[in-house]
Protein backbone atom coordinates (compact mmCIF):
# COMPACT_ATOMS: atom_id res chain seq x y z
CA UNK A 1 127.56 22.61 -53.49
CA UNK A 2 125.87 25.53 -52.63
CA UNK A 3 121.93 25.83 -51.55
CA UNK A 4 119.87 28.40 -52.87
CA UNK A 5 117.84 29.76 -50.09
CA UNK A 6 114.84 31.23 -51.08
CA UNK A 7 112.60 33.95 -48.44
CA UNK A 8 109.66 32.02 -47.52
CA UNK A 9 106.13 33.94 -47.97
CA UNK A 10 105.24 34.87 -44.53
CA UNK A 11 101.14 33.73 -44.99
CA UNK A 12 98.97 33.88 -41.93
CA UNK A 13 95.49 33.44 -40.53
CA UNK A 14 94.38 34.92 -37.90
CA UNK A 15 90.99 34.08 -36.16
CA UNK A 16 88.85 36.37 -34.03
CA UNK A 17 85.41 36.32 -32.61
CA UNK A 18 84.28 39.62 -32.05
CA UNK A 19 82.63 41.40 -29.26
CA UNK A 20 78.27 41.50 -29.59
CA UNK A 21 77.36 44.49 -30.23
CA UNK A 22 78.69 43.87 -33.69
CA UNK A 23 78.04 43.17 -37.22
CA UNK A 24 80.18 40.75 -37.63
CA UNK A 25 80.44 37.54 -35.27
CA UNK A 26 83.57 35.42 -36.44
CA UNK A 27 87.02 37.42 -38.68
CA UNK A 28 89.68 35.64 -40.63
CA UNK A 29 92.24 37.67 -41.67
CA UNK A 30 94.73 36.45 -44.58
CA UNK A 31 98.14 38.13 -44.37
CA UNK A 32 100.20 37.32 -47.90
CA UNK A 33 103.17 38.73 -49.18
CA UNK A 34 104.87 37.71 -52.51
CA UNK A 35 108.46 35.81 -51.52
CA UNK A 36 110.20 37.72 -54.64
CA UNK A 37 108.56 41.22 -54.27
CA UNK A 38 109.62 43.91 -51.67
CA UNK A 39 105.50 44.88 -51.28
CA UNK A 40 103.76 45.09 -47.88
CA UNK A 41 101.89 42.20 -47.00
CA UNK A 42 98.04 42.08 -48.94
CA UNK A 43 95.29 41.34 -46.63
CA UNK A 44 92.60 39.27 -47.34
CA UNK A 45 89.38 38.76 -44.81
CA UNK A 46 86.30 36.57 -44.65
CA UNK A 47 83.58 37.84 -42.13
CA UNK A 48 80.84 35.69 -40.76
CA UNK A 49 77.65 38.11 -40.15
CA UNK A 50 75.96 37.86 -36.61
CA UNK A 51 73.15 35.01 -36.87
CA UNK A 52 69.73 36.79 -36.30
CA UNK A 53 67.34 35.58 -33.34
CA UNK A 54 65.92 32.98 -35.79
CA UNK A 55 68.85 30.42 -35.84
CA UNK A 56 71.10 30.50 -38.58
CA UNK A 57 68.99 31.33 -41.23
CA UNK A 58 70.07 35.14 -42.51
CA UNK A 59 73.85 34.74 -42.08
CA UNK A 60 76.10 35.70 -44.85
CA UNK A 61 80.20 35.14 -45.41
CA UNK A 62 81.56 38.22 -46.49
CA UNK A 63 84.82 39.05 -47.98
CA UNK A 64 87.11 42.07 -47.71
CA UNK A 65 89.65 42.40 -50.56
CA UNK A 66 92.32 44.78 -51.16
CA UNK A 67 91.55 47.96 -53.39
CA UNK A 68 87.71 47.48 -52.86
CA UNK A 69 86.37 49.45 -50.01
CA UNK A 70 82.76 47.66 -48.95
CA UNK A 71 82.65 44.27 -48.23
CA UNK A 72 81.31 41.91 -50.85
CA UNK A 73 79.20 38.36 -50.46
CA UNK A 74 81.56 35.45 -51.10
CA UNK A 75 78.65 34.05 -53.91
CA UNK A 76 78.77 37.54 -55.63
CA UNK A 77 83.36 37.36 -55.41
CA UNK A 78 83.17 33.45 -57.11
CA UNK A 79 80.73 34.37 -59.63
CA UNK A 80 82.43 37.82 -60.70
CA UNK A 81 85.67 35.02 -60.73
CA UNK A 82 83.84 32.22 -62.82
CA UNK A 83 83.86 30.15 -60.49
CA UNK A 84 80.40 29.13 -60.00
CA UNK A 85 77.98 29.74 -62.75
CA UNK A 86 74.64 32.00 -63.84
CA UNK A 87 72.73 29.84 -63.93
């Protein structure tokens, strides 16, 4: 009997904390790549914005997704999915 072997997806996330001075203070980067398609891997990334001198009041999770240039709030991605409502 013979076993089909199928190409795994090769997904990983990777986890930086970046150097002050910057915007950003924690990265996750999503790596993803379709196990049937012969595309380059998509990257995905979530970006935690440096907490201001007032505690962590102010910071916002951002999200970088392919084919859209500026990053985007997480809130503003789920609602423009339907995830989370108007109201």
């Amino acid at each position: 009997m013979l076993v089909a072997q199928e190409r795994m997806a090769s997904n990983i996330v990777l986890v930086f904390k970046q150097k002050m001075p910057s915007k950003y203070s924690w990265t996750a980067e999503i790596r993803s790549m379709d196990a049937n398609a012969n595309k380059p891997p998509q990257q995905f990334a979530v970006k935690l914005t440096t907490k201001q001198k007032s505690g962590y009041q102010g910071q916002t999770i951002m999200c970088q997704i392919p084919m859209i240039k500026e990053d985007i709030p997480v809130g503003v991605l789920f609602r423009a999915l339907n995830v989370i409502g108007d109201k």
